[in-house]
C-alpha atoms as a PDB file:
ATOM      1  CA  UNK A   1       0.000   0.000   0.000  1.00  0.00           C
ATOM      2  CA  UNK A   2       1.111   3.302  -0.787  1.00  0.00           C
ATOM      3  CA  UNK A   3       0.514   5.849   1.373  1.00  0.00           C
ATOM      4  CA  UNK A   4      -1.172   9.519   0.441  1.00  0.00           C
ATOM      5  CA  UNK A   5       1.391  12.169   1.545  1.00  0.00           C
ATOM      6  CA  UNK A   6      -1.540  14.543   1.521  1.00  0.00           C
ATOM      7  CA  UNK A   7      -5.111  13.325   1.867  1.00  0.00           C
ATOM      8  CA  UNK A   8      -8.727  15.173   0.837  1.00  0.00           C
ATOM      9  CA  UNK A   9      -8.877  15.439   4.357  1.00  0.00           C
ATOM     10  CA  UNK A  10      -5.698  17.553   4.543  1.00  0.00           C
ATOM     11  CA  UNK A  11      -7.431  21.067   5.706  1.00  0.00           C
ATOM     12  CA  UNK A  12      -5.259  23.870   3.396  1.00  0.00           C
ATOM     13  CA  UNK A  13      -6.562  20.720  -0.024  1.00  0.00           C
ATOM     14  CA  UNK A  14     -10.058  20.866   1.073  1.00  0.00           C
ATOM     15  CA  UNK A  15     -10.251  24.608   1.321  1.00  0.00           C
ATOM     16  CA  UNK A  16      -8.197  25.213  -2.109  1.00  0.00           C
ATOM     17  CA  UNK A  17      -9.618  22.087  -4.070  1.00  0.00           C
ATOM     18  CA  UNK A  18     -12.916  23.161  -3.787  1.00  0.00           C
ATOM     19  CA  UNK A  19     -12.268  26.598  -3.921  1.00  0.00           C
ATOM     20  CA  UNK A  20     -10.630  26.761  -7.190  1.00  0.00           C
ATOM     21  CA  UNK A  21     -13.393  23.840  -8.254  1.00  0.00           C
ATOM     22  CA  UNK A  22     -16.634  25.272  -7.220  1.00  0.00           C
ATOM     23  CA  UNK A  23     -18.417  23.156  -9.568  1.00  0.00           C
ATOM     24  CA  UNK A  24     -16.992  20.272  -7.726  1.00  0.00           C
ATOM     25  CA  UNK A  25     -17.846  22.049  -4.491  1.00  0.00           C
ATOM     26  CA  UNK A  26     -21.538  22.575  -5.473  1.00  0.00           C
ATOM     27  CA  UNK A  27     -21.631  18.789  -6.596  1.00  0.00           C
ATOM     28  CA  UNK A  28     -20.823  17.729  -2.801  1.00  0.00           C
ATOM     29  CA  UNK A  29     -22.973  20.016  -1.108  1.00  0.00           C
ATOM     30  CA  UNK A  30     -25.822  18.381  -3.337  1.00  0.00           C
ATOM     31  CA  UNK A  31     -24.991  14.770  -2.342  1.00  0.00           C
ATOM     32  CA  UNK A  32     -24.496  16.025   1.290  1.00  0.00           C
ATOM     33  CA  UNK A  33     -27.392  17.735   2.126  1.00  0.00           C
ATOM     34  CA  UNK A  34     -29.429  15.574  -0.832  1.00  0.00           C
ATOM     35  CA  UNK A  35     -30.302  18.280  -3.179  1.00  0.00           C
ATOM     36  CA  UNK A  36     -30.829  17.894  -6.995  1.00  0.00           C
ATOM     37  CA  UNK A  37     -27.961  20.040  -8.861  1.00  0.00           C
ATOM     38  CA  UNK A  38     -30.521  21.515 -11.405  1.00  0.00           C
ATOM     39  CA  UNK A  39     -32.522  22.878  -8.355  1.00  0.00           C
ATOM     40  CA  UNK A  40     -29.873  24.934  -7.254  1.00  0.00           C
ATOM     41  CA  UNK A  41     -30.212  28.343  -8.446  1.00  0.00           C
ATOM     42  CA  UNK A  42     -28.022  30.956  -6.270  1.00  0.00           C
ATOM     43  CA  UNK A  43     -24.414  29.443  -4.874  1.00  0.00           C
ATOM     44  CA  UNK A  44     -21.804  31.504  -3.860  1.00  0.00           C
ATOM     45  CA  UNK A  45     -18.088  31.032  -1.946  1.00  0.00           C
ATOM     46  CA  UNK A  46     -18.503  33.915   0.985  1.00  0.00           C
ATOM     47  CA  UNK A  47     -14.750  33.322   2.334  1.00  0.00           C
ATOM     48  CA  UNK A  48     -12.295  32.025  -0.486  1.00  0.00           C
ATOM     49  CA  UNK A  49      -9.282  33.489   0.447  1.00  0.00           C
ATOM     50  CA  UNK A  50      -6.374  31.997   2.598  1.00  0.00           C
ATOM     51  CA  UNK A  51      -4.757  34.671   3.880  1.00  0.00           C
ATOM     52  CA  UNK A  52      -0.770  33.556   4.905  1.00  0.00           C
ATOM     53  CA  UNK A  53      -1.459  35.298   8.350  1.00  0.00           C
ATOM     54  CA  UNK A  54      -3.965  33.130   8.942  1.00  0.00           C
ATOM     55  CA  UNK A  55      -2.545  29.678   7.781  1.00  0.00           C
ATOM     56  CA  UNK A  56       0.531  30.377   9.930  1.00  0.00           C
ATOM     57  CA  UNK A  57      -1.321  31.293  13.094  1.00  0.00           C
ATOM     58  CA  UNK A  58      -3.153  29.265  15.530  1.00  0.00           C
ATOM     59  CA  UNK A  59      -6.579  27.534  15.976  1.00  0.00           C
ATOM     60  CA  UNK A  60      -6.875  28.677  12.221  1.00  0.00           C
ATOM     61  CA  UNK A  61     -10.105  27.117  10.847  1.00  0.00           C
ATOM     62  CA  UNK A  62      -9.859  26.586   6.808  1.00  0.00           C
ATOM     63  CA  UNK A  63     -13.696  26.078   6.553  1.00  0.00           C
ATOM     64  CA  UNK A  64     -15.733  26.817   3.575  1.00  0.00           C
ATOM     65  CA  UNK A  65     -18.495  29.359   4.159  1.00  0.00           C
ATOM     66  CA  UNK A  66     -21.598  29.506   1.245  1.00  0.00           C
ATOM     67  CA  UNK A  67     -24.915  30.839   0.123  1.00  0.00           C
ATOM     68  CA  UNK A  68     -27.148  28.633  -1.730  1.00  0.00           C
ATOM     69  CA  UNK A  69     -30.300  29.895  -2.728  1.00  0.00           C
ATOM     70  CA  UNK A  70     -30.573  32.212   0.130  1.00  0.00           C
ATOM     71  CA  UNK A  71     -28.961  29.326   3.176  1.00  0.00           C
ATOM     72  CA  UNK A  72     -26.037  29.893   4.698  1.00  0.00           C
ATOM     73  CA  UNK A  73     -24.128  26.688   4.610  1.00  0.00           C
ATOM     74  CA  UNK A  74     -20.363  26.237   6.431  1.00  0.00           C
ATOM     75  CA  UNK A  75     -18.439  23.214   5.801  1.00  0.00           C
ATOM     76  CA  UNK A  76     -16.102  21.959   7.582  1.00  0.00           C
ATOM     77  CA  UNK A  77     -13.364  18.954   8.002  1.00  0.00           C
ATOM     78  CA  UNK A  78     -12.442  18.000  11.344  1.00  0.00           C
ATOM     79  CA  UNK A  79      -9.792  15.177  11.763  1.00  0.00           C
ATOM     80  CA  UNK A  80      -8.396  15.167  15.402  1.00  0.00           C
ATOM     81  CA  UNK A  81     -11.373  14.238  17.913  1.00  0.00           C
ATOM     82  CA  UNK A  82     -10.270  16.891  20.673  1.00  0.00           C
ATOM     83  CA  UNK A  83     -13.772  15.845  23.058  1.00  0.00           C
ATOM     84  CA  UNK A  84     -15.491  19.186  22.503  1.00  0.00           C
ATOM     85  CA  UNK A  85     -16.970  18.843  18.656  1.00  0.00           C
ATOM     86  CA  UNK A  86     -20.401  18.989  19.343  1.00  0.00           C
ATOM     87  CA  UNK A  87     -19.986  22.537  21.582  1.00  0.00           C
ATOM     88  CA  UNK A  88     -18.277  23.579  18.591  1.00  0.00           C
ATOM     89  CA  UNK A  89     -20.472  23.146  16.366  1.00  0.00           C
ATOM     90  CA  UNK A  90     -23.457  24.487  18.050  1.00  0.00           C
ATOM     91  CA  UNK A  91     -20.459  27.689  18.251  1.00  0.00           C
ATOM     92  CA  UNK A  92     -19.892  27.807  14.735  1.00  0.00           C
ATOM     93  CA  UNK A  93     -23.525  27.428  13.812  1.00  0.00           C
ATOM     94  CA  UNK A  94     -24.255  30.266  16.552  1.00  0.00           C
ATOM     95  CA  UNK A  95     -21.737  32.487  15.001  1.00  0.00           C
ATOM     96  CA  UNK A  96     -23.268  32.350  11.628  1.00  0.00           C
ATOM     97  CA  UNK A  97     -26.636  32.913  12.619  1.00  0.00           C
ATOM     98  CA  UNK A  98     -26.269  35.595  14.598  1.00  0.00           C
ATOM     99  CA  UNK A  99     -23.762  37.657  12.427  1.00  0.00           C
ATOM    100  CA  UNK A 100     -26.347  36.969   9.299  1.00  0.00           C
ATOM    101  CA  UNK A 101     -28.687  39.724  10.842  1.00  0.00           C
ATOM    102  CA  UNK A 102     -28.320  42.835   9.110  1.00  0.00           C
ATOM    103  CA  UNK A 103     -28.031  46.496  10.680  1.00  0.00           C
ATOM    104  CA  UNK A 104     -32.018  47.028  11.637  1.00  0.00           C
ATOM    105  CA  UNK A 105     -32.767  43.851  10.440  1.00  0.00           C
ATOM    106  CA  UNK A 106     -35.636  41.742  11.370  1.00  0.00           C
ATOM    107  CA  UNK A 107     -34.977  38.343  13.093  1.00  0.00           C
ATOM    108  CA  UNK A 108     -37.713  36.453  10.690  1.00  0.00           C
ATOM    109  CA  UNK A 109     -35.104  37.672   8.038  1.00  0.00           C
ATOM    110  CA  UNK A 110     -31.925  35.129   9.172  1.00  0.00           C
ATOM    111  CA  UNK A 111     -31.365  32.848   7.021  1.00  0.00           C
ATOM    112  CA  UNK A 112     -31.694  29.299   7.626  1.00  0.00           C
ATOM    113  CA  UNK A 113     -28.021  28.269   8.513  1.00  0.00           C
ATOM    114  CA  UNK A 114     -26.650  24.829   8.184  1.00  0.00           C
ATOM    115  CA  UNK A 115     -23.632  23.768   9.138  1.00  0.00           C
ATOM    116  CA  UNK A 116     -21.932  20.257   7.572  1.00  0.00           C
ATOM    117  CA  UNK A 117     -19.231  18.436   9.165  1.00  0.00           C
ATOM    118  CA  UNK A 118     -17.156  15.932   8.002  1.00  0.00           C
ATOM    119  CA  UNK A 119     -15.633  14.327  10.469  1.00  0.00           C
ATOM    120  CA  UNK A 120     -12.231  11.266  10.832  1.00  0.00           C
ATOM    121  CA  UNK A 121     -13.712   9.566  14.279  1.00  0.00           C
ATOM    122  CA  UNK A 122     -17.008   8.413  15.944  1.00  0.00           C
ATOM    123  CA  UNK A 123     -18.612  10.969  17.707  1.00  0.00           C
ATOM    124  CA  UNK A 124     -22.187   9.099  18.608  1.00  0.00           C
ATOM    125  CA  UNK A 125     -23.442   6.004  20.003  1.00  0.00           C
ATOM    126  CA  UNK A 126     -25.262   5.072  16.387  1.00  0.00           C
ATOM    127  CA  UNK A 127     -24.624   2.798  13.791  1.00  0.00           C
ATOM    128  CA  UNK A 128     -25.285   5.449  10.770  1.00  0.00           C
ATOM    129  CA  UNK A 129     -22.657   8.017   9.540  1.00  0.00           C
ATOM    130  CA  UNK A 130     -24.766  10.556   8.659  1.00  0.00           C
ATOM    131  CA  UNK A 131     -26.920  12.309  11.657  1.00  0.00           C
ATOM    132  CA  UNK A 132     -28.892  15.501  11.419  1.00  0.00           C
ATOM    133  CA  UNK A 133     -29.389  17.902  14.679  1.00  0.00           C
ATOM    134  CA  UNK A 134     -32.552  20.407  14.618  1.00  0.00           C
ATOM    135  CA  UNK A 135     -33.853  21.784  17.251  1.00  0.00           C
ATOM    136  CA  UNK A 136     -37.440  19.856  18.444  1.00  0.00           C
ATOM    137  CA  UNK A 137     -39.532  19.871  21.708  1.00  0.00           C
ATOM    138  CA  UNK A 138     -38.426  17.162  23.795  1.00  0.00           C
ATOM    139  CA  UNK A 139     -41.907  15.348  23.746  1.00  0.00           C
ATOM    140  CA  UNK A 140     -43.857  16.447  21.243  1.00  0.00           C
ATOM    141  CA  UNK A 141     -40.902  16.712  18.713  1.00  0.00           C
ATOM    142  CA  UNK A 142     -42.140  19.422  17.241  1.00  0.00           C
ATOM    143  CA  UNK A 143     -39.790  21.757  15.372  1.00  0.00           C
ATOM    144  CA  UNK A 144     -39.158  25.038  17.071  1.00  0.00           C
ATOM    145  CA  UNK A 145     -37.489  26.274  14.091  1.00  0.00           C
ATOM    146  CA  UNK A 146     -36.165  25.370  10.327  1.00  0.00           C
ATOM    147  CA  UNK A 147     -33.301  27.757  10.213  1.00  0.00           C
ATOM    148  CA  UNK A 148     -30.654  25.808  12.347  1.00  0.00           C
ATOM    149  CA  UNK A 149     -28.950  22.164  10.957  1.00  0.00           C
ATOM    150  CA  UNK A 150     -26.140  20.502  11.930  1.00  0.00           C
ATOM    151  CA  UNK A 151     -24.732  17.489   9.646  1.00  0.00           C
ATOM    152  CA  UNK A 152     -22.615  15.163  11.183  1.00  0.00           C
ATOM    153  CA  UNK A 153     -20.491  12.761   8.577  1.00  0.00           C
ATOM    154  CA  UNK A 154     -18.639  10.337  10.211  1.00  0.00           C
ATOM    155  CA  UNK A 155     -15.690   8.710   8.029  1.00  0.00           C
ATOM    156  CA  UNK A 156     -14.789   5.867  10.291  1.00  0.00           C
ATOM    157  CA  UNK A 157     -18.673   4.611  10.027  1.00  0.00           C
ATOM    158  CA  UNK A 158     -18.960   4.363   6.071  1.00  0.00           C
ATOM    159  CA  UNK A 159     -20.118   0.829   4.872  1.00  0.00           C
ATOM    160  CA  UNK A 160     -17.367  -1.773   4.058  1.00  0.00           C
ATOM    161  CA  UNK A 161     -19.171  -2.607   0.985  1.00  0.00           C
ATOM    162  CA  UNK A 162     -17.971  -2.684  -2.934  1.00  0.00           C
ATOM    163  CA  UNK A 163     -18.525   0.973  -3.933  1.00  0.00           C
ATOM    164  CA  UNK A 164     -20.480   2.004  -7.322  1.00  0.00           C
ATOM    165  CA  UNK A 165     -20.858   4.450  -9.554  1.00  0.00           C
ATOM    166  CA  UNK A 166     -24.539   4.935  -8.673  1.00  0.00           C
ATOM    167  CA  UNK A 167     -24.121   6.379  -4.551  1.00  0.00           C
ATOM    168  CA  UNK A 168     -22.601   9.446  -5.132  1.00  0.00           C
ATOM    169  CA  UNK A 169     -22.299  10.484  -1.206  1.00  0.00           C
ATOM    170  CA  UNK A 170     -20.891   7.280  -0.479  1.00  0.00           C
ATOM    171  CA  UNK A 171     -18.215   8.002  -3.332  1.00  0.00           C
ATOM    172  CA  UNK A 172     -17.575  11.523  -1.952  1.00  0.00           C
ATOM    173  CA  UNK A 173     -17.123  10.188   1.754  1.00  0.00           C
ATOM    174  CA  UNK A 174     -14.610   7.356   0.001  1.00  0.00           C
ATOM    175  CA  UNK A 175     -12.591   9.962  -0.952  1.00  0.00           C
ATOM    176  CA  UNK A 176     -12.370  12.032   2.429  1.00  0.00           C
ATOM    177  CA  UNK A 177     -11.246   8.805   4.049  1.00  0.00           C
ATOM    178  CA  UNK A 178      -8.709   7.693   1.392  1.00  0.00           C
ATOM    179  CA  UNK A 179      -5.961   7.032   2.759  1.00  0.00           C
ATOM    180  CA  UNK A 180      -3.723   5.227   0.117  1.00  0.00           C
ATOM    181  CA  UNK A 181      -2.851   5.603  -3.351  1.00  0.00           C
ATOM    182  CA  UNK A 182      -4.432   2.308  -3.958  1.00  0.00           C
ATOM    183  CA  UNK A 183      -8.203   3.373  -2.808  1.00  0.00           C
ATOM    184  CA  UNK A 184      -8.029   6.544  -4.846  1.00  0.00           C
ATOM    185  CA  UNK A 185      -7.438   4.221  -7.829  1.00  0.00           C
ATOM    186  CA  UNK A 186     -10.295   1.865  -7.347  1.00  0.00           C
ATOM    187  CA  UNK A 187     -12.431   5.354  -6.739  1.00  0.00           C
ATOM    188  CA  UNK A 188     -11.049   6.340  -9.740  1.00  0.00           C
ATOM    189  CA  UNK A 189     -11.416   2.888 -11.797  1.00  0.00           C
ATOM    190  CA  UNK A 190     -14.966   3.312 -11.563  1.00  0.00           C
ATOM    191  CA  UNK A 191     -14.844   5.759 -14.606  1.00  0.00           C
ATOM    192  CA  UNK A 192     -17.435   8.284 -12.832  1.00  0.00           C
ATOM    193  CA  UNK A 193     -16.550  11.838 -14.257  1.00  0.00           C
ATOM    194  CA  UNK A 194     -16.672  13.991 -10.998  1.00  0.00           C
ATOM    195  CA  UNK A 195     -15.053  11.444  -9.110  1.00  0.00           C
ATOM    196  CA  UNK A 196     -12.154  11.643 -11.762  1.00  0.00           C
ATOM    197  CA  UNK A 197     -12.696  15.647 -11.832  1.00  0.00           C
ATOM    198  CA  UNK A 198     -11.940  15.485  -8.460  1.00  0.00           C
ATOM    199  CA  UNK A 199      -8.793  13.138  -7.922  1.00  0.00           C
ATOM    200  CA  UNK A 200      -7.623  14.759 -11.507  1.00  0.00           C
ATOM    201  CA  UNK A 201      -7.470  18.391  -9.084  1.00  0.00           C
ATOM    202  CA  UNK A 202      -6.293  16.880  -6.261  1.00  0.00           C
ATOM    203  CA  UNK A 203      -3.081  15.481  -8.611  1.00  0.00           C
ATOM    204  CA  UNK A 204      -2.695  19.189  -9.705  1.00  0.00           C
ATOM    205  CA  UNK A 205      -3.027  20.866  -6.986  1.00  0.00           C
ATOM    206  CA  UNK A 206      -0.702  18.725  -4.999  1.00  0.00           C
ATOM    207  CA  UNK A 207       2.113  19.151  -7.339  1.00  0.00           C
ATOM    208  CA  UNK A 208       1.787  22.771  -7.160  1.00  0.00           C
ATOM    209  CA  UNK A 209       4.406  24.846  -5.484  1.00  0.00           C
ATOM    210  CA  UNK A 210       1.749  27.171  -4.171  1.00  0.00           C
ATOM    211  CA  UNK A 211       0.302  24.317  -2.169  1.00  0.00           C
ATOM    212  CA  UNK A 212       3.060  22.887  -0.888  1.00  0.00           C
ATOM    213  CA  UNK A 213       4.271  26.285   0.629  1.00  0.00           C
ATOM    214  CA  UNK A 214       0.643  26.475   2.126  1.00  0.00           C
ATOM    215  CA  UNK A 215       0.688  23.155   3.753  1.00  0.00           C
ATOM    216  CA  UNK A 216       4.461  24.108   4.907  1.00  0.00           C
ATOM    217  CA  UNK A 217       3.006  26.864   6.793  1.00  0.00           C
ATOM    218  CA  UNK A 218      -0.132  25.288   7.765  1.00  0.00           C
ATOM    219  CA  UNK A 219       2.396  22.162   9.069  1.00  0.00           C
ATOM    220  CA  UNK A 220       4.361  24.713  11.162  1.00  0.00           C
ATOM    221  CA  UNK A 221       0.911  26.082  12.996  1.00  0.00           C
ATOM    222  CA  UNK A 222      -0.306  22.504  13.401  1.00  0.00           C
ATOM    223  CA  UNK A 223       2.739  21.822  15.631  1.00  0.00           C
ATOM    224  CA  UNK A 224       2.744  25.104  17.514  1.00  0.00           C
ATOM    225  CA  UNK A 225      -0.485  24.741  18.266  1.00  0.00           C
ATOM    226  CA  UNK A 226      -0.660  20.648  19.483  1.00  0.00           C
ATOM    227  CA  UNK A 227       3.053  22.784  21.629  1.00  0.00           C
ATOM    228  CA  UNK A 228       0.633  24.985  23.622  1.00  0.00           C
ATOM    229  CA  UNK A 229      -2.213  22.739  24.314  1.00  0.00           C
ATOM    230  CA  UNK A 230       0.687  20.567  25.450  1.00  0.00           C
ATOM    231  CA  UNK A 231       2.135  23.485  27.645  1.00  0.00           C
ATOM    232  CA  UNK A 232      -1.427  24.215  29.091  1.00  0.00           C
ATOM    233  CA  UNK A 233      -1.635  20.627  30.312  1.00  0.00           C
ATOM    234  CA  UNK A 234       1.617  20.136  31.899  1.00  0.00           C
ATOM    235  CA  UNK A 235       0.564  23.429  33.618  1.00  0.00           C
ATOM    236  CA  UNK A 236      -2.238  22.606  34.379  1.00  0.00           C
ATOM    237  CA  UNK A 237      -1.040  18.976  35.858  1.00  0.00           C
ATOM    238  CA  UNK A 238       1.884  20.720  37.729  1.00  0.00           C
ATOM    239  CA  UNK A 239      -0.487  22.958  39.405  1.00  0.00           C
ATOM    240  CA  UNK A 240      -2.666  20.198  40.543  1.00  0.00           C
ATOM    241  CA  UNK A 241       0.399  18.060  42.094  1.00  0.00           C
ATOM    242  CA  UNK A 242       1.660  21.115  43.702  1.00  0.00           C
ATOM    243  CA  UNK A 243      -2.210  21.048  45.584  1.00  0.00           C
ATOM    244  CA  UNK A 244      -2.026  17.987  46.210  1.00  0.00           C
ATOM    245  CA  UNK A 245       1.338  18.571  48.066  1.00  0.00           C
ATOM    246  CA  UNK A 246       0.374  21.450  49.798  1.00  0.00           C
ATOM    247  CA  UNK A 247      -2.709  20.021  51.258  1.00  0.00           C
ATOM    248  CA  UNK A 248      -0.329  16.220  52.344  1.00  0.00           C
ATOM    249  CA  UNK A 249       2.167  18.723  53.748  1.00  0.00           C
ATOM    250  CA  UNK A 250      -0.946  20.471  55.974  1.00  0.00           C
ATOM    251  CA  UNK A 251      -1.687  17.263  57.278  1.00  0.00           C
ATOM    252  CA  UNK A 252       1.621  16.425  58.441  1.00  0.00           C
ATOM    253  CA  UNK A 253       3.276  14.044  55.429  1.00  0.00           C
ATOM    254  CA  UNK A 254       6.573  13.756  55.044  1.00  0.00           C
ATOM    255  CA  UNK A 255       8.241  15.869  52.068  1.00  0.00           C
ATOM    256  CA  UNK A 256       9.786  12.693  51.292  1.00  0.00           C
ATOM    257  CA  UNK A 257       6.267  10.992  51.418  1.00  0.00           C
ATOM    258  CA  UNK A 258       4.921  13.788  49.181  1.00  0.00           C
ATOM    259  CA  UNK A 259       7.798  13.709  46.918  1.00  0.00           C
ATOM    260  CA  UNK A 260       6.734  10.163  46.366  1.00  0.00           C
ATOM    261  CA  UNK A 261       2.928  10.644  45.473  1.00  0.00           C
ATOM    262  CA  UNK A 262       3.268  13.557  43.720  1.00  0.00           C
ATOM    263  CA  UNK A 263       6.194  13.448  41.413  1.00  0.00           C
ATOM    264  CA  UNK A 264       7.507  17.112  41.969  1.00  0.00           C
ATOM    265  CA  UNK A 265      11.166  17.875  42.264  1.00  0.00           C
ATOM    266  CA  UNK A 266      12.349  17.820  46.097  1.00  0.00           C
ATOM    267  CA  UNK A 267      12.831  21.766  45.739  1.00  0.00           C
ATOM    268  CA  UNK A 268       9.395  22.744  44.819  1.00  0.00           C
ATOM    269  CA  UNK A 269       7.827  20.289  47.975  1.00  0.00           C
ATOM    270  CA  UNK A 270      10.420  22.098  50.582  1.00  0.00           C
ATOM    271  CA  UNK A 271       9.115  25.569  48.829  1.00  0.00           C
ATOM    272  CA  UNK A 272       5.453  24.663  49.618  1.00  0.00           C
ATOM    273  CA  UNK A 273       6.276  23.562  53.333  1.00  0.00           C
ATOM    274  CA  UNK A 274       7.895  27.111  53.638  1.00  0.00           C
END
């Protein structure tokens, strides 16, 4: 197996693939949110630039913000599962809304907002990869309201079943989860002509020196930014042993007792006895 230096899933790809290819784009919101291509009559890329400042700094979302006949639709690729998706979500879908309300504005006037994630791990207790959030009464399920939707894809859920040319989501969600050189092939061997669009533009754009300087910088923010979370734990974990030691030392321990419990250097326990 060979193994894709840069997959569909790769953040600074997804935002210029479909970007430069919103044809392609368009085709995937249709299979995502299961509307007919001919229907659509307004679509528009709201964000398409990628600022440098912004790859090389951190907690830099590469998202993909629309209008499609009058929705506001945000997509999104999420690989790492960090524990706090769902909050985020509901954050990024909040955003939206609220900032879609012009100045004097009515509030019947927001647009419905949806926001579609694509996500590399298993975020709910369910067999299906696709789940829809709206907001319903708890007993009644009644809808409060149209304008919010959140789409949840999950990768790692997809059938293990021969693909075809005729499921065109399932095709699209193949290609997100490619990981090899191989599976883009037999995606590819199937001789459907926005599957090969797509893998044709992911070839190009890969080879491109433009990209490659992108993902450089995009590399470089990944790490800094997987440093401070890092930093913020040991921190955090440092300041926890040190009240743990302080409250052993108030109850008479040893500093040789607490030096054993807690970990911390024999200088920082005789510090907190002082």
């Amino acid at each position: 197996m060979t193994r894709l230096e840069y997959t569909f899933k790769t953040d600074t790809l997804f935002k210029m693939l479909f970007v430069q290819n919103p044809d392609l784009l368009k085709r995937l919101v249709c299979e995502l949110l299961r509307i007919k291509f001919e229907s659509i009559g307004q679509f528009e890329i709201k964000n398409p630039e990628m600022p440098p400042e912004s790859l090389d700094g951190k907690f830099c979302r590469l998202d993909i913000n629309m209008t499609v006949d009058g929705q506001l639709v945000d997509l999104e690729i999420q690989v790492r599962d960090e524990k706090d998706y769902p909050e985020r979500a509901l954050y990024y879908w909040a955003r939206e809304y609220s900032t879609a309300l012009p100045e004097s504005g009515d509030y019947k006037d927001l647009p419905r907002t949806v926001i579609i994630s694509i996500i590399s791990f298993n975020q709910f207790d369910s067999p299906e990869f696709h789940s829809e959030f709206c907001p319903l009464e708890v007993n009644r399920h009644e809808l409060l309201s149209d304008r919010m939707s959140l789409h949840f894809f999950e990768l790692k859920k997809i059938p293990a079943q021969p693909l075809t040319a005729n499921d065109k989501l399932l095709l699209w969600l193949a290609l997100f989860k490619a990981e090899t050189q191989e599976e883009l092939e037999k995606i590819k061997a199937l001789e459907e002509p926005v599957m090969e669009q797509a893998i044709n533009a992911y070839q190009k754009i890969t080879a491109t020196p433009e990209f490659r300087e992108m993902e450089r910088m995009r590399s470089y923010a990944r790490h800094n930014e997987a440093a401070a979370l890092r930093h913020a734990r040991d921190e955090g974990r440092e300041e926890g042993m040190e009240k743990v030691a302080k409250n052993a030392l108030k109850e008479g321990a040893s500093v040789e007792f607490v030096q054993k419990i807690t970990g911390l250097d024999m200088e920082t326990i005789q510090r907190l006895a002082q």
